[in-house]
C-alpha atoms as a PDB file:
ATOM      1  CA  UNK A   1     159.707  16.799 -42.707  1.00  0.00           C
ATOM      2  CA  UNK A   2     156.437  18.688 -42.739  1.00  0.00           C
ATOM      3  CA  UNK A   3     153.972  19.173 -39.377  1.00  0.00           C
ATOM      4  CA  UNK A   4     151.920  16.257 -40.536  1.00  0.00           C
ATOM      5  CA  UNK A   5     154.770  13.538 -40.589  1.00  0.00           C
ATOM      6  CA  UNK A   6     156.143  14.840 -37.711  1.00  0.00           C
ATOM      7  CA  UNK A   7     152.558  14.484 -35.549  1.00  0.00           C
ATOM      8  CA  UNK A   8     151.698  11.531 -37.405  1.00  0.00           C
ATOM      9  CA  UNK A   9     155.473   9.797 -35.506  1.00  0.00           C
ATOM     10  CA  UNK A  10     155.154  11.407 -32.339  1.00  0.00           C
ATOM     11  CA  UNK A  11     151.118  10.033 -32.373  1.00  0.00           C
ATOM     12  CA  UNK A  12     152.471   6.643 -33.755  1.00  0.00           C
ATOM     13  CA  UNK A  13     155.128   6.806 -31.469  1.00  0.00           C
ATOM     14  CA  UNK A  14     153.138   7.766 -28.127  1.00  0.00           C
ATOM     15  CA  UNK A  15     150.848   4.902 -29.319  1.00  0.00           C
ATOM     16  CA  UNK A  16     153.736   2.078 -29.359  1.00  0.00           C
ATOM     17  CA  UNK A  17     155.024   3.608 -26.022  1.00  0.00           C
ATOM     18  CA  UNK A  18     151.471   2.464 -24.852  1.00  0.00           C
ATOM     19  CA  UNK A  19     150.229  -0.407 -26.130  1.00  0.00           C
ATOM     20  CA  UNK A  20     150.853  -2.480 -29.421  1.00  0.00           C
ATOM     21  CA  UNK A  21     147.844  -1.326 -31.290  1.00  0.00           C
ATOM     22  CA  UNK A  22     148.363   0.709 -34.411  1.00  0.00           C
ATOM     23  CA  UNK A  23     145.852   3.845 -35.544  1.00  0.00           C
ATOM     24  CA  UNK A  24     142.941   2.807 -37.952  1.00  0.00           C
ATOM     25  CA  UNK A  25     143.025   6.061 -38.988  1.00  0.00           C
ATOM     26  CA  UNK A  26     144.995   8.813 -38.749  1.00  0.00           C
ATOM     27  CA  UNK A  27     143.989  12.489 -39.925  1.00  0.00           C
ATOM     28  CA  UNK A  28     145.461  15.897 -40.175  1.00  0.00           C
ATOM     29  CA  UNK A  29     143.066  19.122 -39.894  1.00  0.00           C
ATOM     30  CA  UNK A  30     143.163  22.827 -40.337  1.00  0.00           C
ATOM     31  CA  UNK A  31     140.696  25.015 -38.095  1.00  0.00           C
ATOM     32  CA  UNK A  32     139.949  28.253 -39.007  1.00  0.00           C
ATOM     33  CA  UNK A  33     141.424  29.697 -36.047  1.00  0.00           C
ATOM     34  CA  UNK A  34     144.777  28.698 -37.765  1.00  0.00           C
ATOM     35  CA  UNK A  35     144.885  25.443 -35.197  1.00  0.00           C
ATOM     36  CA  UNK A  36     146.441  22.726 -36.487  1.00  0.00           C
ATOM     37  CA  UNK A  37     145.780  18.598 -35.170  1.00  0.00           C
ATOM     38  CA  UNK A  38     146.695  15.096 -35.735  1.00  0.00           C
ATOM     39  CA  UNK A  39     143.854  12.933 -34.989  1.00  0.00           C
ATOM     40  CA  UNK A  40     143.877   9.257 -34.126  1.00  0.00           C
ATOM     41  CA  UNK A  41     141.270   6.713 -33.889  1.00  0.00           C
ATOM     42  CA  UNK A  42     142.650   2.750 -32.305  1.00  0.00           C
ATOM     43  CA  UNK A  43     139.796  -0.298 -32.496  1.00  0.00           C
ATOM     44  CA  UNK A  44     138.442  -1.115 -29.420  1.00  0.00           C
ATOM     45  CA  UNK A  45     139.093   2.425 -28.331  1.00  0.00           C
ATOM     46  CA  UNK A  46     136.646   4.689 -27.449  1.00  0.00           C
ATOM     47  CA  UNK A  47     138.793   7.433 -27.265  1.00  0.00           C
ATOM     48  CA  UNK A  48     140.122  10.217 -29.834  1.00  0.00           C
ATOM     49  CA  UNK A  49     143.546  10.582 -29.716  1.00  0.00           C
ATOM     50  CA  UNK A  50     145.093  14.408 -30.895  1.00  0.00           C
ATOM     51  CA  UNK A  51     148.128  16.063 -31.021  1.00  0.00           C
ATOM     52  CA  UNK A  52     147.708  19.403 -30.443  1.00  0.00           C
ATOM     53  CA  UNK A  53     150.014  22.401 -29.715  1.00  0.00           C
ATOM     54  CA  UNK A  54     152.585  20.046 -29.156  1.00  0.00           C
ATOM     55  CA  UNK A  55     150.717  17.988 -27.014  1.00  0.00           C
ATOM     56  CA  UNK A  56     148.996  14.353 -26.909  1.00  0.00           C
ATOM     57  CA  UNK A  57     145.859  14.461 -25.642  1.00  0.00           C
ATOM     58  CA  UNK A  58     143.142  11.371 -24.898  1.00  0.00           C
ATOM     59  CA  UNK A  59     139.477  12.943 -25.086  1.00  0.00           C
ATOM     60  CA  UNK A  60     137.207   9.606 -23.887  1.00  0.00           C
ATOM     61  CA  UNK A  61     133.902   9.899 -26.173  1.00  0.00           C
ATOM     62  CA  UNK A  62     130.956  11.406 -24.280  1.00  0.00           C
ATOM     63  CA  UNK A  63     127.352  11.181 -25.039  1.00  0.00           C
ATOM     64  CA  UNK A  64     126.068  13.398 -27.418  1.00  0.00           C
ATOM     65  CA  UNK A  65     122.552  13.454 -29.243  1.00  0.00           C
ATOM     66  CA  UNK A  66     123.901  14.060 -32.868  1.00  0.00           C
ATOM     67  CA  UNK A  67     127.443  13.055 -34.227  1.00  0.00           C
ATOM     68  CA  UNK A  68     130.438  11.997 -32.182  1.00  0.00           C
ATOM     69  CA  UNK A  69     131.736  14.101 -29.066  1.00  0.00           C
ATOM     70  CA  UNK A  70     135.413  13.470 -26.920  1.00  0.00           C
ATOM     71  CA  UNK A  71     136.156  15.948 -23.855  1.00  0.00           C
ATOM     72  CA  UNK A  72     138.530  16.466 -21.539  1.00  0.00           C
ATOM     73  CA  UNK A  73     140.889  19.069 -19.878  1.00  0.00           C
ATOM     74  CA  UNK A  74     138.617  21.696 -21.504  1.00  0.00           C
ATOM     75  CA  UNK A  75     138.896  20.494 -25.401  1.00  0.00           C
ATOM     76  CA  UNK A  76     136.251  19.277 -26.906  1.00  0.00           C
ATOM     77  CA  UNK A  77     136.049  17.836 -30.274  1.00  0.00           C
ATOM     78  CA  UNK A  78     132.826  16.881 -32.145  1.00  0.00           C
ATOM     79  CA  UNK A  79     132.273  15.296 -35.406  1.00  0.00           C
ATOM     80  CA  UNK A  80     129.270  15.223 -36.827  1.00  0.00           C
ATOM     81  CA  UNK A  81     127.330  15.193 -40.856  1.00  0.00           C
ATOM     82  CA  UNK A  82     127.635  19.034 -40.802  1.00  0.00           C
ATOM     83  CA  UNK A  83     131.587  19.148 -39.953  1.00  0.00           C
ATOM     84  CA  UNK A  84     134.382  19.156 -37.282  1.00  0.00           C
ATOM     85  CA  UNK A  85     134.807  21.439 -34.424  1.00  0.00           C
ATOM     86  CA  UNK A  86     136.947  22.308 -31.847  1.00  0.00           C
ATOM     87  CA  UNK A  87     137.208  23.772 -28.435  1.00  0.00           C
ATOM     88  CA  UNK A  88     140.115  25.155 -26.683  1.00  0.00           C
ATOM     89  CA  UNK A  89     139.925  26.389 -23.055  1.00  0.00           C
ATOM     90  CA  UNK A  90     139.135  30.384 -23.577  1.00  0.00           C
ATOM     91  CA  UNK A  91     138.317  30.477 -26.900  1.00  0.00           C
ATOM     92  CA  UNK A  92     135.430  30.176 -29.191  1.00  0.00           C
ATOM     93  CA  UNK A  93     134.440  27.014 -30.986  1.00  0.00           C
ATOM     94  CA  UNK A  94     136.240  27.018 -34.044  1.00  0.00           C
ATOM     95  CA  UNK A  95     135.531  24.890 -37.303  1.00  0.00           C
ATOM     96  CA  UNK A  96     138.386  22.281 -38.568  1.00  0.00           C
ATOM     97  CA  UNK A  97     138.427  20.754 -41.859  1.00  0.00           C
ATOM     98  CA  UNK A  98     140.116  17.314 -42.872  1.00  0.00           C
ATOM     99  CA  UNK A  99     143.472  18.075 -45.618  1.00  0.00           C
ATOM    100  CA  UNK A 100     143.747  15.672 -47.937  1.00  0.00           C
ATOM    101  CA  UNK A 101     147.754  15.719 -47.862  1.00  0.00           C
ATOM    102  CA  UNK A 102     150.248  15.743 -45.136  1.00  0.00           C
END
């Protein structure tokens, strides 16, 4: 079972755990640090769920003039026309593209 499958459950999973909504979408990206995510998006949440270095993490969206922006714990994630980025505690921004396959 690949990385993606495996997110994609524990993501599913953690979801179930919390409530009975299911993902409206659900996304895999590279970085170009070598950074790997699952990213989840539930309706009537305002929050971006990821799972990242083996942990879930809920980033609430915060205001941002351009785009989409979710923080919290020191990641941030934006997603705007121009791309995806993300920020780790300690390290540069990094860009992140969508893959197509799990």
């Amino acid at each position: 079972m690949g990385f993606g499958r495996v997110v994609a459950i524990g993501i599913a999973g953690s979801a179930a755990l919390a409530s009975p909504a299911t993902a409206d979408n659900i996304a895999l990206y590279q970085c170009a640090d070598g950074a790997q995510f699952a990213l989840a998006f539930y309706e009537a949440d305002t929050h971006a769920h990821l799972q990242l270095n083996g942990k879930a993490l809920t980033l609430p969206k915060r205001l941002s003039l351009s785009g989409q922006r979710y923080s919290a714990g020191g990641v941030t994630l934006r997603i705007g026309k121009d791309g995806t980025t993300l920020k780790h505690p300690g390290l540069p921004q990094t860009t992140c593209n969508r893959l197509d396959k799990w």
